[in-house]
Protein backbone atom coordinates (compact mmCIF):
# COMPACT_ATOMS: atom_id res chain seq x y z
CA UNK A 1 76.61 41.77 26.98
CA UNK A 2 73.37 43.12 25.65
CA UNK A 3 74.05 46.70 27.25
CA UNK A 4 77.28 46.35 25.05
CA UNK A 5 75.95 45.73 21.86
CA UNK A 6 73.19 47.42 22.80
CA UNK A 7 75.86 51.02 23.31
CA UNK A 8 77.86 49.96 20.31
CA UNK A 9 74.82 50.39 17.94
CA UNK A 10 73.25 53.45 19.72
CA UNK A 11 76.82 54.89 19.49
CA UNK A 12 77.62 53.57 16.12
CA UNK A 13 74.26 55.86 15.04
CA UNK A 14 75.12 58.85 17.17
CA UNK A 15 77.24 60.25 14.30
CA UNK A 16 75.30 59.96 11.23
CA UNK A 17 72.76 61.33 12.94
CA UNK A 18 74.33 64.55 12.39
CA UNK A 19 74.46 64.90 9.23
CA UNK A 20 71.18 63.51 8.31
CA UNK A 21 69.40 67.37 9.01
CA UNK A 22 67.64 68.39 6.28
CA UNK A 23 67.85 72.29 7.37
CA UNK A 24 70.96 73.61 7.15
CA UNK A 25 73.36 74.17 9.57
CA UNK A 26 75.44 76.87 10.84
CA UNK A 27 79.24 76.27 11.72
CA UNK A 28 78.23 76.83 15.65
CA UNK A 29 75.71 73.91 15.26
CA UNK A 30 78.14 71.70 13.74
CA UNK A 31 80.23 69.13 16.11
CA UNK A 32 83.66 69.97 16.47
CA UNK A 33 87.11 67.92 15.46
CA UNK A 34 86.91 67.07 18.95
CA UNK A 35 83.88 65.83 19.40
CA UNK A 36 84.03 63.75 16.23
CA UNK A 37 86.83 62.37 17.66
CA UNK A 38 85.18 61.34 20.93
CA UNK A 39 82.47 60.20 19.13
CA UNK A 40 85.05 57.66 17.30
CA UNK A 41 87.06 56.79 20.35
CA UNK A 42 83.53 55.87 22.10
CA UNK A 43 82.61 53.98 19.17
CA UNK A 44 86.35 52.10 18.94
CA UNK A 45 86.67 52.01 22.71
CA UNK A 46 82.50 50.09 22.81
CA UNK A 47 83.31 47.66 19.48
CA UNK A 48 86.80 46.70 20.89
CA UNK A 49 85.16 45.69 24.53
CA UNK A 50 82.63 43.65 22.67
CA UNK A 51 84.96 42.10 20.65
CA UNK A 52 87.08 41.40 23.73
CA UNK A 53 83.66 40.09 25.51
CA UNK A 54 83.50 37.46 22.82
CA UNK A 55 86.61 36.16 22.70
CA UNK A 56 86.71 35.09 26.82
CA UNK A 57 83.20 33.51 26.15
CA UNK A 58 84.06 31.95 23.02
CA UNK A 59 87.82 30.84 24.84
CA UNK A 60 85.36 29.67 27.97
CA UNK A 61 83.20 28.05 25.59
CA UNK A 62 85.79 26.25 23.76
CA UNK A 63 87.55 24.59 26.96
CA UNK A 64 86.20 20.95 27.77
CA UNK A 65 86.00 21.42 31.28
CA UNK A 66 84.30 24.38 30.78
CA UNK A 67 81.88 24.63 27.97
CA UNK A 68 78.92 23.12 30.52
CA UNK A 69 79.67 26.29 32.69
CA UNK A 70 76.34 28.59 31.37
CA UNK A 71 76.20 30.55 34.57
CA UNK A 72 78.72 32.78 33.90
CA UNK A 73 78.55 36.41 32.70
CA UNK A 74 81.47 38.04 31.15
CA UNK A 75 81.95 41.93 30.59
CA UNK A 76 84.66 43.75 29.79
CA UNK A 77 85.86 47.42 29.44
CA UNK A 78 89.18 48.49 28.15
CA UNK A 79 90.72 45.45 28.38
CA UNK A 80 89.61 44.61 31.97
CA UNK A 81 87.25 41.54 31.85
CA UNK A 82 84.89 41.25 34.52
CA UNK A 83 83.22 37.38 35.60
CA UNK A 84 80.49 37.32 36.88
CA UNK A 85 77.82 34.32 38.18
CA UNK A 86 77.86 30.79 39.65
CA UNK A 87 80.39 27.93 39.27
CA UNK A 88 79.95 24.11 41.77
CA UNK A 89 83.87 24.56 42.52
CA UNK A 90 86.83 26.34 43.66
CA UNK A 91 88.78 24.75 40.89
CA UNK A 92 86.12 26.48 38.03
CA UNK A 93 86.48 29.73 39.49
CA UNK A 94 90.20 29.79 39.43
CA UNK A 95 89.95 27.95 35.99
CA UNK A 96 87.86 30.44 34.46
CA UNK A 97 89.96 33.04 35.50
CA UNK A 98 93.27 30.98 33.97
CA UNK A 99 91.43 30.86 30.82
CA UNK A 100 90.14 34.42 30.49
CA UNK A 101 93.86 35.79 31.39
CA UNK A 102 94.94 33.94 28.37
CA UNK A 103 92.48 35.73 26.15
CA UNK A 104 94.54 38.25 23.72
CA UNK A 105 93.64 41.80 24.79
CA UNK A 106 93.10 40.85 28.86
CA UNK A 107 94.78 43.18 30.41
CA UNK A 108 93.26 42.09 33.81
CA UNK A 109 90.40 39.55 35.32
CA UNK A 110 88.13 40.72 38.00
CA UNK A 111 86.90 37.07 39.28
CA UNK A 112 83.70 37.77 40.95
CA UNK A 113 82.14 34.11 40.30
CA UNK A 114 80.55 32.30 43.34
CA UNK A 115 81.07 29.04 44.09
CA UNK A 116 78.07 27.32 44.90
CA UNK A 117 77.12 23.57 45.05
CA UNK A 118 74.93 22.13 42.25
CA UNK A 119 71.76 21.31 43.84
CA UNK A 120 70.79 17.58 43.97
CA UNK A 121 67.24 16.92 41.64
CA UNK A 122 64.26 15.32 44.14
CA UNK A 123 62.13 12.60 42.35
């Protein structure tokens, strides 16, 4: 999540950057319709994954059975959400999953959660 945000700013910056020369520059130093166009798609394509990012872990968040699940890691990127980290049960894994297919946008879940056991506390 922080490389994410962390892309979206550095991208969101990339443009201005540009114009914020103080020489002046000639027509051949001057980025192209196309690649002020990439430069927008990469900053659209970066914003909507992050937005998309929130939404599972705010949906995850927001489900009883699952707002106590802190272990989990969710990325996404172009509608493809990726899980990633530990859950005690089958049934959380496959829960998860339910819930972050449900999430407007998901075009597809990648489920690579592990299931292990919650480790018993020794006094």
């Amino acid at each position: 999540m922080k490389r994410l945000i962390a892309a979206a700013v550095a991208a969101a910056f990339a443009f201005p950057a540009f114009a914020q020369s103080t020489a002046p520059k000639t027509d051949s130093q001057l980025p192209s319709a196309e690649e002020r166009a990439k430069n927008r798609d990469t900053v659209s394509s970066t914003a909507a994954s992050a937005t998309l990012t929130t939404k599972v872990k705010t949906a995850l968040a927001s489900d009883a059975g699952m707002s106590t699940m802190t272990n989990i890691d969710v990325d996404s990127d172009k509608g493809v959400v990726t899980l990633k980290g530990k859950v005690d049960s089958a049934e959380a894994k496959k829960k998860a999953e339910e819930i972050a297919k449900k999430v407007d946008g998901v075009k597809s879940v990648k489920n690579e959660l592990r299931v292990e056991a919650k480790k018993e506390k020794s006094s």
